[in-house]
N, C-alpha and C. Protein backbone atom coordinates (compact mmCIF):
# COMPACT_ATOMS: atom_id res chain seq x y z
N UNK A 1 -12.80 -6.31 -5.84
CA UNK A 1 -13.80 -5.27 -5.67
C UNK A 1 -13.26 -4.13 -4.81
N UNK A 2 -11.96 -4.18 -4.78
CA UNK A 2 -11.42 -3.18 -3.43
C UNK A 2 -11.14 -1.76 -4.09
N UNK A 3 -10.63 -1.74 -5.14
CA UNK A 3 -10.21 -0.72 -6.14
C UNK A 3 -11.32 0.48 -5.78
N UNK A 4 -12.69 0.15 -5.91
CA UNK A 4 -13.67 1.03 -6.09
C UNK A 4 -13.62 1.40 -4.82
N UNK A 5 -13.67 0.86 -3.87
CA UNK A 5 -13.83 1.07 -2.83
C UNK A 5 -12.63 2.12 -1.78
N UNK A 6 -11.47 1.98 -2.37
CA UNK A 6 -9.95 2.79 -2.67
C UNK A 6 -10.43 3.98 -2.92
N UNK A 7 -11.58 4.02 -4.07
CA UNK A 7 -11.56 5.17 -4.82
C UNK A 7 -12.74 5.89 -3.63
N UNK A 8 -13.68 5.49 -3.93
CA UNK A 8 -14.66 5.89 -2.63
C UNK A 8 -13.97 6.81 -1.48
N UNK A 9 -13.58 6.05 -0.80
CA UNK A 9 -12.99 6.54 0.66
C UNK A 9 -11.88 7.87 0.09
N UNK A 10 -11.04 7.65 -1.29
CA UNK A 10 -9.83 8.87 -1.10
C UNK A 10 -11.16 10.11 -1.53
N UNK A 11 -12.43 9.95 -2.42
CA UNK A 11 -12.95 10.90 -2.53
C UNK A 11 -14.09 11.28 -1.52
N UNK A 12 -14.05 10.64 -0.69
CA UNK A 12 -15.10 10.71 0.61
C UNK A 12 -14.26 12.01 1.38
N UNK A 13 -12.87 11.61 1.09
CA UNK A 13 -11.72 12.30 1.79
C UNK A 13 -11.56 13.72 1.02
N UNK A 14 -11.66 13.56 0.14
CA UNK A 14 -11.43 15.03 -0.82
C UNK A 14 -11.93 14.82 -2.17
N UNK A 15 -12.93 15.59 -2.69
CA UNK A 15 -13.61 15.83 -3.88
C UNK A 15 -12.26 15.66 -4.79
N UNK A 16 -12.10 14.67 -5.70
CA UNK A 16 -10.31 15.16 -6.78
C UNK A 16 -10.62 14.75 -8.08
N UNK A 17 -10.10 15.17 -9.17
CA UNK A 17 -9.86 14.78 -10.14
C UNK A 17 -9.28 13.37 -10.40
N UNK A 18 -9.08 12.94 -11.74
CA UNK A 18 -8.53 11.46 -11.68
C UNK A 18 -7.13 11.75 -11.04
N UNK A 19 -6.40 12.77 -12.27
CA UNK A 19 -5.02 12.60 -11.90
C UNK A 19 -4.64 13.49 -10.35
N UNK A 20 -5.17 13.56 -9.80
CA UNK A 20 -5.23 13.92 -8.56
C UNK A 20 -5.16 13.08 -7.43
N UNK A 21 -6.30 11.96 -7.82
CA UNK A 21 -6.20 10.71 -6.86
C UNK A 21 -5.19 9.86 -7.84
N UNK A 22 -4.47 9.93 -8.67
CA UNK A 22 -3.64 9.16 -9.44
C UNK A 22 -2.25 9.52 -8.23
N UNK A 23 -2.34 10.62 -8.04
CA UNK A 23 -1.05 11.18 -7.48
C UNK A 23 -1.29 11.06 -5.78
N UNK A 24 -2.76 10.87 -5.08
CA UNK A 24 -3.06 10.30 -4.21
C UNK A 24 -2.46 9.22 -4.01
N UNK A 25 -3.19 8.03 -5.01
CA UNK A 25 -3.00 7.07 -4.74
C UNK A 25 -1.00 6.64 -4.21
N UNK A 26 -0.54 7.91 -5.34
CA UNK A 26 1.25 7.17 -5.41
C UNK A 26 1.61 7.50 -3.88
N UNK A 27 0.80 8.54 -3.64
CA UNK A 27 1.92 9.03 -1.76
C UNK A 27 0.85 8.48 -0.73
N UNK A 28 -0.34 7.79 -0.58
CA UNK A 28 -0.71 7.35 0.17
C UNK A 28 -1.54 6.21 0.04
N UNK A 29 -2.56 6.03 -0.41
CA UNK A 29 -3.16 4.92 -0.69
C UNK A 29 -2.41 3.78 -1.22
N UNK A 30 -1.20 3.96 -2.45
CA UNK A 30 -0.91 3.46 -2.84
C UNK A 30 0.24 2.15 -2.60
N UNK A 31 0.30 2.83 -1.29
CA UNK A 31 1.29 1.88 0.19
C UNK A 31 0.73 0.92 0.09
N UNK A 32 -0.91 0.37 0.06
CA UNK A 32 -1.51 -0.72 0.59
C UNK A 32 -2.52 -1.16 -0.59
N UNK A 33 -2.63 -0.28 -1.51
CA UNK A 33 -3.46 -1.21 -2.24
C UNK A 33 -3.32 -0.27 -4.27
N UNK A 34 -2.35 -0.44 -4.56
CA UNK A 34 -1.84 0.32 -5.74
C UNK A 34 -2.96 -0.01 -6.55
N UNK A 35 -3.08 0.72 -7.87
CA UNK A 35 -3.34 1.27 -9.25
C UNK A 35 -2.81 2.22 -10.05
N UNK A 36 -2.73 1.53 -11.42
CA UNK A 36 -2.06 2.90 -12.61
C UNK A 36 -3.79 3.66 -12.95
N UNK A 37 -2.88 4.67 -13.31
CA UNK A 37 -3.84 6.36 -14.20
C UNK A 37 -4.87 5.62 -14.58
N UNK A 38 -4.54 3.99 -15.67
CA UNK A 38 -5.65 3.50 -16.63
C UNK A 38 -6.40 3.26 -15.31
N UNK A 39 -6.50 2.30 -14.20
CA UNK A 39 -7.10 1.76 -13.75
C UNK A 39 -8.17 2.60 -12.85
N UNK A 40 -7.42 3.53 -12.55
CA UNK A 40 -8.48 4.59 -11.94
C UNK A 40 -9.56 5.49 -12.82
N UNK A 41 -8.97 5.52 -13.69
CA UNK A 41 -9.66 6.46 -14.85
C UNK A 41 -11.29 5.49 -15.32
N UNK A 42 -10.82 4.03 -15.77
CA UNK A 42 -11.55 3.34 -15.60
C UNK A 42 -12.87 2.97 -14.90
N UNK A 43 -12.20 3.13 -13.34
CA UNK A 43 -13.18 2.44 -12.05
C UNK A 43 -13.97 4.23 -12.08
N UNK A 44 -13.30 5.53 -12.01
CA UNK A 44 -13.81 6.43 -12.13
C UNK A 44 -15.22 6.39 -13.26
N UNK A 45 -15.12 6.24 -14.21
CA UNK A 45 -16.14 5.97 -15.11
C UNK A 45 -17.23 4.99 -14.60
N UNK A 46 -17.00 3.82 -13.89
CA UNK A 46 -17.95 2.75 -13.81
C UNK A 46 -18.93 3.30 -12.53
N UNK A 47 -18.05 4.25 -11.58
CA UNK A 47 -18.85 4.99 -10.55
C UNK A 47 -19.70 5.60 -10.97
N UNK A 48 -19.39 6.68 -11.81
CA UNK A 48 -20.03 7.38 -12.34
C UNK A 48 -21.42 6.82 -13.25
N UNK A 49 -21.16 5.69 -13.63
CA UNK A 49 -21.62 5.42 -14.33
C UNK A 49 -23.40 4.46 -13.63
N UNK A 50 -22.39 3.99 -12.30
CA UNK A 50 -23.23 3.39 -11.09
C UNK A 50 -24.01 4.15 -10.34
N UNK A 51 -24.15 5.57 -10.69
CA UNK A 51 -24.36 6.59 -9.74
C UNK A 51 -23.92 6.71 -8.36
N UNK A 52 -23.03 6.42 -8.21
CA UNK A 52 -21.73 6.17 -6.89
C UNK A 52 -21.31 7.41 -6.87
N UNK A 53 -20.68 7.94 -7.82
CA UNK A 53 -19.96 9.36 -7.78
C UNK A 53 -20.50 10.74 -8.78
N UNK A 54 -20.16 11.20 -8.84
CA UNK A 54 -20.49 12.73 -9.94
C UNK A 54 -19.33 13.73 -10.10
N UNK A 55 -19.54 14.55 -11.15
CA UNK A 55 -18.70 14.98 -11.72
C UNK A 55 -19.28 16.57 -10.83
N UNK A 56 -18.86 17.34 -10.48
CA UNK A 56 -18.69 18.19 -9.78
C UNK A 56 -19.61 19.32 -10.55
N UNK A 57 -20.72 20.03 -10.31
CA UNK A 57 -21.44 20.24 -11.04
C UNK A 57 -20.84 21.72 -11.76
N UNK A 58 -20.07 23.03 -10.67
CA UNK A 58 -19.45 23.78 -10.76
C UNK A 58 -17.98 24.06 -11.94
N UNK A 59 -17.67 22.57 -12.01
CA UNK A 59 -16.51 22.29 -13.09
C UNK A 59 -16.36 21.26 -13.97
N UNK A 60 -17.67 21.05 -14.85
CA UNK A 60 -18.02 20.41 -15.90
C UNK A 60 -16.81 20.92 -16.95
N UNK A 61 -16.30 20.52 -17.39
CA UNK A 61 -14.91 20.61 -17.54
C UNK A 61 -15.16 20.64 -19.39
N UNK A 62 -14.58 21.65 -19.97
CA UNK A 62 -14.39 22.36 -21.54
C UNK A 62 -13.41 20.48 -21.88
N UNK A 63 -13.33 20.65 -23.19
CA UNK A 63 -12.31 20.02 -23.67
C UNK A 63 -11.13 19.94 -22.98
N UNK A 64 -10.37 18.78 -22.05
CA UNK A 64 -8.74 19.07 -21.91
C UNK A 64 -8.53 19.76 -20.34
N UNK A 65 -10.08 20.22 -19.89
CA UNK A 65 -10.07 20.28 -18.47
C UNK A 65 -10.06 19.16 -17.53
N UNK A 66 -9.63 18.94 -16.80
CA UNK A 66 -9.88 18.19 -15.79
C UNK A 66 -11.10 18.14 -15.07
N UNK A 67 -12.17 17.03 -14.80
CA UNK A 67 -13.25 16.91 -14.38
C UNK A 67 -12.94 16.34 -12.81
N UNK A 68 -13.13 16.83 -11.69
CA UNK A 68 -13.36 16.46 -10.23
C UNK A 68 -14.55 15.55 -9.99
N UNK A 69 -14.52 14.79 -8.83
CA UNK A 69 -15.77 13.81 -8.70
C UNK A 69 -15.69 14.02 -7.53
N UNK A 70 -17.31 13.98 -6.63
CA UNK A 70 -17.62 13.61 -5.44
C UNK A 70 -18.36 12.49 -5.20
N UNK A 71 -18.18 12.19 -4.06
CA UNK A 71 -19.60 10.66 -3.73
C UNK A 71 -20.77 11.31 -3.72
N UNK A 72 -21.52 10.71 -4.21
CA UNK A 72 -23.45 10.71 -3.75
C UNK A 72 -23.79 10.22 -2.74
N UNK A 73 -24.56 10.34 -1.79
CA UNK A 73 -25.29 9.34 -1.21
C UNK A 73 -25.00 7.95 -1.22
N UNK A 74 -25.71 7.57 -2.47
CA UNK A 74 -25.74 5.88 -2.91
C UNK A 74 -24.00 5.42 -2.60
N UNK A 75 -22.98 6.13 -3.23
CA UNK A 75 -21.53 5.71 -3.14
C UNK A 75 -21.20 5.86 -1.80
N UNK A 76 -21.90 6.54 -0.54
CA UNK A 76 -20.81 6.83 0.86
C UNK A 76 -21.79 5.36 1.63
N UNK A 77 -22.90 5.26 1.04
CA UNK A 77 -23.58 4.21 1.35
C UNK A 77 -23.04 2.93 1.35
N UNK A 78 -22.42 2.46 0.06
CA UNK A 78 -22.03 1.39 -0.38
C UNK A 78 -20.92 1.32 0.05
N UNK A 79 -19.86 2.51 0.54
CA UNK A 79 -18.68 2.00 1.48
C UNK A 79 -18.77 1.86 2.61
N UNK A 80 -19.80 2.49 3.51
CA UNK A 80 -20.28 2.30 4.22
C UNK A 80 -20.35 0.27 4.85
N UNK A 81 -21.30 0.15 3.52
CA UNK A 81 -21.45 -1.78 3.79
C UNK A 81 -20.44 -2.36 3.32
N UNK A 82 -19.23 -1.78 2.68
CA UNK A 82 -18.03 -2.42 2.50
C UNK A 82 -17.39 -2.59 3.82
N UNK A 83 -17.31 -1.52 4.19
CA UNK A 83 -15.93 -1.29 5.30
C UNK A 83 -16.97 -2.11 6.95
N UNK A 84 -18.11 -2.60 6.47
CA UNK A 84 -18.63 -2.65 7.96
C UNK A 84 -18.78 -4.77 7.51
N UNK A 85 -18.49 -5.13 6.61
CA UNK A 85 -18.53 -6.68 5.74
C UNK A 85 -17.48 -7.28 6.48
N UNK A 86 -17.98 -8.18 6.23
CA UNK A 86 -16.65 -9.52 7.23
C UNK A 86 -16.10 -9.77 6.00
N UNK A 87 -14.97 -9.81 6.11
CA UNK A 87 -13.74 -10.65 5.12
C UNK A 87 -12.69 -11.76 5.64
N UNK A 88 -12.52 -12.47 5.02
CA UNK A 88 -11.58 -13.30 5.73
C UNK A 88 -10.18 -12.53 5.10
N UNK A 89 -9.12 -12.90 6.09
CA UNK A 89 -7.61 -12.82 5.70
C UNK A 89 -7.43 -13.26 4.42
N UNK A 90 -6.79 -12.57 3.47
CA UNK A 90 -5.91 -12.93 2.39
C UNK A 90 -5.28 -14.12 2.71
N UNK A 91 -4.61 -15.27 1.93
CA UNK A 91 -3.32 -16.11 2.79
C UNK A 91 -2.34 -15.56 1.61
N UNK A 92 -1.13 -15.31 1.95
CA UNK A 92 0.06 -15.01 2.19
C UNK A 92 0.75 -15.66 0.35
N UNK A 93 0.94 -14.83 -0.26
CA UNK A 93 1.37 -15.03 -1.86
C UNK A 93 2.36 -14.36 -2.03
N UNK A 94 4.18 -15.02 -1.23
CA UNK A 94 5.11 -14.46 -2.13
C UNK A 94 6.25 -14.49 -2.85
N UNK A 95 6.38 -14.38 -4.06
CA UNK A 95 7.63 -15.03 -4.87
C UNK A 95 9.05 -15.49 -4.25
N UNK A 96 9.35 -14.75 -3.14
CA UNK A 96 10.50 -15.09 -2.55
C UNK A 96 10.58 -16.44 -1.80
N UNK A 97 9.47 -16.47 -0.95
CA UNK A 97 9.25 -17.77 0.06
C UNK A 97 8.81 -18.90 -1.14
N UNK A 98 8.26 -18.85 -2.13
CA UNK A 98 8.19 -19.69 -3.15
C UNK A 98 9.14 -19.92 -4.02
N UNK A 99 10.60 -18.92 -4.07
CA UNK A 99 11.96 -19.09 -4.85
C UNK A 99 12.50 -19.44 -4.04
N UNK A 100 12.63 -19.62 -2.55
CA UNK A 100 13.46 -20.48 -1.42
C UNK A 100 12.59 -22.04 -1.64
N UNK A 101 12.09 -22.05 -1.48
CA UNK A 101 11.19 -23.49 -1.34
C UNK A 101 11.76 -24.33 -2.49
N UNK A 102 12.50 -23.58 -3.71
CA UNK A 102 12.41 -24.47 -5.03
C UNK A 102 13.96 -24.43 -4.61
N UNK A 103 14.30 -23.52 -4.17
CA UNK A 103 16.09 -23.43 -3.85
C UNK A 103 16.59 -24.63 -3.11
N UNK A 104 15.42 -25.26 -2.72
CA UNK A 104 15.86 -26.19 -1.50
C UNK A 104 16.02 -27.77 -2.40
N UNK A 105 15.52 -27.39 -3.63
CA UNK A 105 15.70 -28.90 -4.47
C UNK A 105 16.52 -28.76 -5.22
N UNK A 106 16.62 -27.11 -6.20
CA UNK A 106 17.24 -26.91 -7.25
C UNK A 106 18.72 -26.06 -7.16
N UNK A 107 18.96 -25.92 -5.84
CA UNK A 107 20.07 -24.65 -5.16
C UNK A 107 19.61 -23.55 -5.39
N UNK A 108 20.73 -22.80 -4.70
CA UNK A 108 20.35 -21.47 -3.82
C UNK A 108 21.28 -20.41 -4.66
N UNK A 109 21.23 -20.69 -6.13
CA UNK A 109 22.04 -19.78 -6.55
C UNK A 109 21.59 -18.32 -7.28
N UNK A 110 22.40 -17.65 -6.60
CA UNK A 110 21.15 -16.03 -7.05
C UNK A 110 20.27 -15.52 -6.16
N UNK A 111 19.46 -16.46 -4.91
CA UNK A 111 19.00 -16.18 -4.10
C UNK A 111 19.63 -15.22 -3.15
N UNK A 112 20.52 -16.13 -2.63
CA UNK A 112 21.18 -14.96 -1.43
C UNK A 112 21.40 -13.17 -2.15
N UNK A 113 21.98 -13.42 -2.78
CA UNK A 113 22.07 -11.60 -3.65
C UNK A 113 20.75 -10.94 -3.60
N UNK A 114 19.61 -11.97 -4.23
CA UNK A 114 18.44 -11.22 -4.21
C UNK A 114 17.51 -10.93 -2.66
N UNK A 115 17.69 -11.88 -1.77
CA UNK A 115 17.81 -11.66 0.39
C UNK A 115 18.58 -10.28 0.26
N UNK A 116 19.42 -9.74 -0.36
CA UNK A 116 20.12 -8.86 0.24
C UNK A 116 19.68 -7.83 -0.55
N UNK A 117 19.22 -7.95 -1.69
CA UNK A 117 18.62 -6.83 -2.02
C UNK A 117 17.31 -6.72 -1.49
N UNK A 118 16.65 -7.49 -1.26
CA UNK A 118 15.18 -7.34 -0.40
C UNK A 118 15.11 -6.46 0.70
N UNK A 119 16.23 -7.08 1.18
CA UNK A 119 16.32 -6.30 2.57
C UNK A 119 16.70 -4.81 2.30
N UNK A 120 17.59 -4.52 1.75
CA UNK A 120 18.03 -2.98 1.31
C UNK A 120 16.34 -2.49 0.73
N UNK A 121 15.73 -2.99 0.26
CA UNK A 121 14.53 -2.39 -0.29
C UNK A 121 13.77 -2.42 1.07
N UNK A 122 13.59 -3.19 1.69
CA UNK A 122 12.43 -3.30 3.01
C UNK A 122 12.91 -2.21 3.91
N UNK A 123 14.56 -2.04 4.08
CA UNK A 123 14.80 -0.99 5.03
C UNK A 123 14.15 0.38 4.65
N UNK A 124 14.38 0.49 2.93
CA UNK A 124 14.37 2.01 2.25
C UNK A 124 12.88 1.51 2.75
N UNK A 125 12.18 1.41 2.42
CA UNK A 125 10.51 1.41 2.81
C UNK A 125 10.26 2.12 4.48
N UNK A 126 10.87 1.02 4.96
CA UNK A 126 10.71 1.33 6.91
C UNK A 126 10.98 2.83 7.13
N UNK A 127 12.39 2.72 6.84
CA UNK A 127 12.57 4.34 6.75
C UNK A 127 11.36 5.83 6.29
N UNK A 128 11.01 5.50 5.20
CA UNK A 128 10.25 5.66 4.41
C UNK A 128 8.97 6.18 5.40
N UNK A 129 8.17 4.93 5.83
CA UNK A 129 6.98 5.46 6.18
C UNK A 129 7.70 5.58 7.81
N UNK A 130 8.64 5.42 8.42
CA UNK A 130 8.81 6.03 9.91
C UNK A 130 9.02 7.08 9.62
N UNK A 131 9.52 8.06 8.46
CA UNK A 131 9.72 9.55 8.35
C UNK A 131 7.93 9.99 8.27
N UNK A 132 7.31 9.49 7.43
CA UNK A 132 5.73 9.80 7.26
C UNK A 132 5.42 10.07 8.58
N UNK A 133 5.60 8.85 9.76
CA UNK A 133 4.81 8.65 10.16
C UNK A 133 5.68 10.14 11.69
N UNK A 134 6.59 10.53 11.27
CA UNK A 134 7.39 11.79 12.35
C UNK A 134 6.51 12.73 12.18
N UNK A 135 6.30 13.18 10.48
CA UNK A 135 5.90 13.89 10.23
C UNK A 135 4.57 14.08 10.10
N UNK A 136 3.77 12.97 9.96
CA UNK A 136 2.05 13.09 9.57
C UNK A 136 1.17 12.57 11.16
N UNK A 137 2.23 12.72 11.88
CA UNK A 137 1.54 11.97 13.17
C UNK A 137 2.27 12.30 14.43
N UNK A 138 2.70 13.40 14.74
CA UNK A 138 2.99 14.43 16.04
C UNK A 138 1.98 14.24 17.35
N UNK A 139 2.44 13.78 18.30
CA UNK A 139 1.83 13.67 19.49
C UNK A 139 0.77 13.99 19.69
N UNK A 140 -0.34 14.09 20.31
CA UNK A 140 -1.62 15.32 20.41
C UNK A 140 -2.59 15.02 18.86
N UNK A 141 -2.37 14.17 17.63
CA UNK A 141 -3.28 14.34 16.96
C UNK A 141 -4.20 12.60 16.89
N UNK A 142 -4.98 13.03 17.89
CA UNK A 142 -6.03 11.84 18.12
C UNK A 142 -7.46 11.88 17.50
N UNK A 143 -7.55 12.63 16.84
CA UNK A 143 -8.92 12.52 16.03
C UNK A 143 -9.25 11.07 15.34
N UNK A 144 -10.65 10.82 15.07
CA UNK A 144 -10.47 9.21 15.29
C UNK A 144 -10.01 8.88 14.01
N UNK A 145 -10.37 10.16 12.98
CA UNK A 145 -9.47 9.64 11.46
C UNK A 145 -8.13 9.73 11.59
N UNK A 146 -7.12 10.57 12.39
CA UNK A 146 -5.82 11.17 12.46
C UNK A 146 -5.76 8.85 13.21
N UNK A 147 -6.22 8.62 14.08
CA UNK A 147 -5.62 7.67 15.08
C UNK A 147 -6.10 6.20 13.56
N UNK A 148 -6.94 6.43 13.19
CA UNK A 148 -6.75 5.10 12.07
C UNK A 148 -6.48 5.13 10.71
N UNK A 149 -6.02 6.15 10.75
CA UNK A 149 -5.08 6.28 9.48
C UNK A 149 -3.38 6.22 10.13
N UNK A 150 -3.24 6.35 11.53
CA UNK A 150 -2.07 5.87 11.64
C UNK A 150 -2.17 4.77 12.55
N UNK A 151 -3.18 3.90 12.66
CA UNK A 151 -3.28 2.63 12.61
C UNK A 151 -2.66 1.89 11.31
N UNK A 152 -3.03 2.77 10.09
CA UNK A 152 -2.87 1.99 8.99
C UNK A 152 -1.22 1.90 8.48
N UNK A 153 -0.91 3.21 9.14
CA UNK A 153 0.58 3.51 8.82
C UNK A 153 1.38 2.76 9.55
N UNK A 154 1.08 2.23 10.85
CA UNK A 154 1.52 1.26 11.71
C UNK A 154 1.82 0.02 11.37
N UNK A 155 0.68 -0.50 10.65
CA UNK A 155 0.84 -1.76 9.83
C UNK A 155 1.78 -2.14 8.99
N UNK A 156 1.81 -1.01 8.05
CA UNK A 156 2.93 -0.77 7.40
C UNK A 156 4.31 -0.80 7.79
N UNK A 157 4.48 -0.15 8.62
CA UNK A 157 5.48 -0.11 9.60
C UNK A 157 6.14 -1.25 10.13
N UNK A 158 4.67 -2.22 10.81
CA UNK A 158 5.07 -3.92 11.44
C UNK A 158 5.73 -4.85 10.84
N UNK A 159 5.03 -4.88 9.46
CA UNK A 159 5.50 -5.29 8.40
C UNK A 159 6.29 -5.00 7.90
N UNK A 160 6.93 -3.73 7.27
CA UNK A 160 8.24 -3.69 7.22
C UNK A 160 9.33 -4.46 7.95
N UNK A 161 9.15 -3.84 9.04
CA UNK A 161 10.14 -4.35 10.63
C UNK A 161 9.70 -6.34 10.81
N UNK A 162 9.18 -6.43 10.40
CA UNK A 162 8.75 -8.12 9.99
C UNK A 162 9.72 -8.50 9.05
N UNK A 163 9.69 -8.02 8.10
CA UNK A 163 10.57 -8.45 6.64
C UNK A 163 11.71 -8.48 6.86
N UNK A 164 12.07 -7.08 7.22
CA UNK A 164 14.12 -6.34 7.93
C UNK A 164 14.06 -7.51 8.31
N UNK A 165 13.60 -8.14 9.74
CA UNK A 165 14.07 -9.20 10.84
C UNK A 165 13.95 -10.63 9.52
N UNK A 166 13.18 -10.91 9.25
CA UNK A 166 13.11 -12.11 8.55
C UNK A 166 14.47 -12.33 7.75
N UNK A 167 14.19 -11.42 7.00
CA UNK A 167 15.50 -11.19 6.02
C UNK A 167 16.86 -11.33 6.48
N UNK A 168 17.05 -10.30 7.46
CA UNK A 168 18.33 -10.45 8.44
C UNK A 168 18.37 -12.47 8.94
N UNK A 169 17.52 -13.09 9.26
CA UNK A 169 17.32 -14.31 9.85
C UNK A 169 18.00 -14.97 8.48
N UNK A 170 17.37 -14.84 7.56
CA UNK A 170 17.79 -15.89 6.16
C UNK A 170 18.74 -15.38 5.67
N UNK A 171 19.56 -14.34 6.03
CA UNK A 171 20.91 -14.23 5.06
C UNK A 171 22.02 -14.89 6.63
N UNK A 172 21.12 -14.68 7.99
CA UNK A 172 22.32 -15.48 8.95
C UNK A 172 22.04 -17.26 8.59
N UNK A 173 21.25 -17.38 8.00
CA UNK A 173 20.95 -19.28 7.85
C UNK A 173 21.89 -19.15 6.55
N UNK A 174 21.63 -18.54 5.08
CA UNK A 174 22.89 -18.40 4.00
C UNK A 174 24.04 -18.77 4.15
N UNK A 175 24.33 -17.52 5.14
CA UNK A 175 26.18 -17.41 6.09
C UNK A 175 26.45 -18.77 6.50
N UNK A 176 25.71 -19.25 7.39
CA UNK A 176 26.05 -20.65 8.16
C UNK A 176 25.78 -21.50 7.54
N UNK A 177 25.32 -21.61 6.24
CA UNK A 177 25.13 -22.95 5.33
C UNK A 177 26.80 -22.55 4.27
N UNK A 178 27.01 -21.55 4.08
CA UNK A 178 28.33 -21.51 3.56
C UNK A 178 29.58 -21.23 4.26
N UNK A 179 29.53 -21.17 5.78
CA UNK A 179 30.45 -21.10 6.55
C UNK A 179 30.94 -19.36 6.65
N UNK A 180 30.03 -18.68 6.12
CA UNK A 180 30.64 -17.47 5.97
C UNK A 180 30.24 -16.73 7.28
N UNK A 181 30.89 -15.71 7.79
CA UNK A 181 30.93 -14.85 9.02
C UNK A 181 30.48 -13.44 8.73
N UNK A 182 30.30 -12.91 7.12
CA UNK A 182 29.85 -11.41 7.16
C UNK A 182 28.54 -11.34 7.83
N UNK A 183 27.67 -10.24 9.13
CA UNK A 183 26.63 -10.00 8.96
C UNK A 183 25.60 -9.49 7.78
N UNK A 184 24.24 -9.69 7.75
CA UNK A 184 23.26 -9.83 6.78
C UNK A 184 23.10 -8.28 7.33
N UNK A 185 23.35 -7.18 7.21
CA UNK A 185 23.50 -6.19 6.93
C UNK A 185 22.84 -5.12 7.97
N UNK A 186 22.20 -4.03 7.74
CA UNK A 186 22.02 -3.19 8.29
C UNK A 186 21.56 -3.93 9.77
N UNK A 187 22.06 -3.34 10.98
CA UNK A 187 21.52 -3.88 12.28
C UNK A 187 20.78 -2.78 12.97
N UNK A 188 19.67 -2.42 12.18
CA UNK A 188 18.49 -2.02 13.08
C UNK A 188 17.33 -2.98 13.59
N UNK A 189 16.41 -2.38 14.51
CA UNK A 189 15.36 -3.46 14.73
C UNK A 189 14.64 -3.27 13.97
């Protein structure tokens, strides 16, 4: 049920078209909780359709135009009792820690290569949102949306720097199960 609720908040944030929050979603939302064009285009319709959102009354859109949506009432309402709902934690679903676990009966072959590409991907990420976060979050901007939206970027961030270290940990257990001495690669924190 989160999707809609994705959609809610980026248009609470700015009145947009689909492919607008399509292109939202890829540079920001899409860090923490992705969708393709279909899927938004979709949940866009069912809002609309819920009286959650509307089509912008000013740009009722000709053939081949692009139609913008805002929230109603009823939709800032209903995120409203989303975002204020108790949820429990997700638990933790991921192919890697479940391809080590089988490595441990069936060997470890292919694994280590793919630890090392993980990690090259987790760094490009870290990197990634620590440049965001130089640039979208300059000293002095404490507004309470500016401070939890880079709460959220933070997370991101932890987690990254969680993975790097993990990763770095299981390619030094690799090394010492094959006697090998190369470090597990990039040595940042």
């Amino acid at each position: 049920m989160s999707l809609p609720h994705a959609i809610l908040t980026a248009l609470v944030e700015k009145p947009s078209s689909g492919l607008e929050l399509t292109r939202r979603f890829d540079r920001s939302i899409g860090y923490f909780w992705s969708a393709t064009h279909q899927q938004i285009y979709r949940e866009l319709g069912k809002l609309e359709a819920d009286g959650l959102i509307r089509a912008l009354r000013d740009q009722q859109p000709a053939r081949g135009q692009k139609k913008s949506y805002e929230v109603l009432p009823a939709g800032r309402a209903e995120l409203a009792r989303w975002a204020a709902a108790a949820q429990d934690p997700k638990p933790l679903r991921d192919t890697m820690l479940l391809r080590l676990r089988a490595a441990a009966v069936v060997g470890t072959t292919g694994i280590e290569a793919d630890l090392r590409r993980h990690l090259e991907l987790h760094q490009r990420q870290l990197a990634e949102y620590e440049e965001i976060e130089k640039r979208d979050f300059p000293p002095g901007r404490d507004s309470t949306e500016d401070r939890l939206r880079h709460l959220v970027l933070r997370a991101g961030i932890d987690l990254e720097t969680f993975w790097t270290q993990w990763l770095r940990h299981a390619l030094t257990e690799f090394a010492a199960l094959s006697g090998d001495t190369e470090p597990p690669g990039d040595e940042r924190a």
